[in-house]
Every structure is written in C-alpha cells, then in structure tokens.
Protein backbone atom coordinates (compact mmCIF):
# COMPACT_ATOMS: atom_id res chain seq x y z
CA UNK A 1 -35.91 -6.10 -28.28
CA UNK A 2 -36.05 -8.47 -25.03
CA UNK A 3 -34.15 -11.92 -25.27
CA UNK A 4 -35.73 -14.74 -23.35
CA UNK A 5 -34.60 -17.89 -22.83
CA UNK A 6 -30.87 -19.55 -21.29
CA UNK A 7 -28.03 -21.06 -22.24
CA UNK A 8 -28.83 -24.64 -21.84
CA UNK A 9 -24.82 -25.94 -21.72
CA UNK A 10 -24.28 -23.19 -19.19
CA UNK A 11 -27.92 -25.10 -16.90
CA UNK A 12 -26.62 -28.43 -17.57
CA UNK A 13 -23.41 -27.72 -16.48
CA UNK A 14 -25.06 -25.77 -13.37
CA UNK A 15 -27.25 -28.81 -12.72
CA UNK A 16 -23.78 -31.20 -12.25
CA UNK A 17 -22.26 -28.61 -10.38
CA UNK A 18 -25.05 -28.99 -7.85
CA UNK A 19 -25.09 -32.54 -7.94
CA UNK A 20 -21.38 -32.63 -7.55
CA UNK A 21 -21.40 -30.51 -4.45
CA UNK A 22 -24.54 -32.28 -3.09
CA UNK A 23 -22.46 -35.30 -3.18
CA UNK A 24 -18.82 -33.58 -1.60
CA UNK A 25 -20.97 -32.42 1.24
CA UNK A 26 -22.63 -35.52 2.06
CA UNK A 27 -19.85 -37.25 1.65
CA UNK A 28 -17.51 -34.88 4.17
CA UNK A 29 -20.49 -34.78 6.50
CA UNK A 30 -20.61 -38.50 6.97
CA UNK A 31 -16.47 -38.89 7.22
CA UNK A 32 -16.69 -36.07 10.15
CA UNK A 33 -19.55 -37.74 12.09
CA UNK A 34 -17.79 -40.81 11.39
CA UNK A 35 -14.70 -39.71 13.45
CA UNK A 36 -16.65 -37.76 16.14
CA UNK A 37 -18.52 -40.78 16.82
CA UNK A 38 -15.47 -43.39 16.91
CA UNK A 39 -13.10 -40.52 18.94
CA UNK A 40 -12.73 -41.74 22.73
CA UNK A 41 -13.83 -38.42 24.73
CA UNK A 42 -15.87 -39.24 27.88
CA UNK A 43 -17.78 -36.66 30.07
CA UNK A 44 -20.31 -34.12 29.61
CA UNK A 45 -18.41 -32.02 27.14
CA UNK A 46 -17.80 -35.00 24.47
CA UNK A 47 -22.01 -35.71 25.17
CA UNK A 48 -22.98 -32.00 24.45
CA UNK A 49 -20.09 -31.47 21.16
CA UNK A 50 -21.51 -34.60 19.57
CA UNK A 51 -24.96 -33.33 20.16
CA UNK A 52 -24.28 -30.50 18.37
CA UNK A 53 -22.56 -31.70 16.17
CA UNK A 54 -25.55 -34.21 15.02
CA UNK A 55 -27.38 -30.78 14.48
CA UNK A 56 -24.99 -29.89 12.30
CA UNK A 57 -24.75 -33.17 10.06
CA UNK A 58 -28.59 -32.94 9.83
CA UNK A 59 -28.29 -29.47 8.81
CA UNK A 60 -25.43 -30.19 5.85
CA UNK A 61 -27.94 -33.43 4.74
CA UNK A 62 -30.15 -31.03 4.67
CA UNK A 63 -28.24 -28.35 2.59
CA UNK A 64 -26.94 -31.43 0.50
CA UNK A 65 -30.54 -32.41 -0.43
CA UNK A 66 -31.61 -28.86 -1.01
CA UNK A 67 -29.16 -28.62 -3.98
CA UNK A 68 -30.23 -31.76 -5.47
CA UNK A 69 -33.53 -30.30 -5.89
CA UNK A 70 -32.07 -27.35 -7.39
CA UNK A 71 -30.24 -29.39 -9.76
CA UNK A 72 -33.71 -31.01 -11.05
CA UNK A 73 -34.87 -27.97 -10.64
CA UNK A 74 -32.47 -26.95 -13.27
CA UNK A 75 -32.62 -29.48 -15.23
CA UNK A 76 -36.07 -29.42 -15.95
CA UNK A 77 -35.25 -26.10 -17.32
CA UNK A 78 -32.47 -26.74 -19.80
CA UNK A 79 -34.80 -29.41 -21.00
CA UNK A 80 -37.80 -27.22 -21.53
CA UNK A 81 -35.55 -24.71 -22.90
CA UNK A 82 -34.56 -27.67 -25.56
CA UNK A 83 -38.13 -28.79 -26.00
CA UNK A 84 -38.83 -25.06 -26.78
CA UNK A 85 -35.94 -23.84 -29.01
CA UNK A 86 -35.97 -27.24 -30.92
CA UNK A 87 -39.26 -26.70 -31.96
C-alpha cells in the first residue's frame, strides 16, 4: 500500500533552512556591493566590473527572494499536512 503525506519536522526545518540561506545571501550580497562601491578604482574597467557586478547582486536578490517563496511555499505544506493528519 502507497504512503502519502511528509514529515512535517523534516518541512519545517526545510522551510528555516531556506529562510536562513535567503537571509546569508542577501546579507553577503549587500557587504560585497558595499565594498565594490566604496573601493577607489577609476577608468573604464572599474565602470564595466561594477556594472556587472550590479547584475550579479540583482541576480543573488533575486535567488534570495526565490527561496523565501519556497520556504512559504513549504510551509504552507507542513501546515496542511498538520491540518490533515490532526484531523
């Protein structure tokens, strides 16, 4: 016979693990740009790395934001999951 259902310590622990990352990788993105913005390079090269490196920080915001939604996501699960095996 077929089990259905999860583990709903094992989601709710996935769900902070998401958050928790979400968090490390906004907050490293931010410390980087912080220092490539403040660094004293002049020319076209420093205009073209910090460019690209704005592409970059929007891309880990975005990455950071994407696993916040996975972590509701989640936790939306464990709670129907508790909803349903409570009942």
């Amino acid at each position: 016979m077929a089990q259905l259902g999860a583990d709903v310590e094992q989601l709710a622990a996935l769900s902070r693990k998401f958050n928790e990352v979400s968090g490390q990788i906004e907050s490293m993105a931010q410390q980087i740009t912080s220092q490539v913005e403040s660094a004293w390079w002049q020319g076209r090269d420093a205009d073209r790395f910090r460019s690209e490196w704005r592409s970059h920080h929007s891309q880990l915001k975005n990455a950071a934001q994407r696993l916040e939604q996975e972590a509701q996501r989640v936790k939306k699960q464990e709670q129907q999951q508790r909803q349903t095996s409570g009942a």
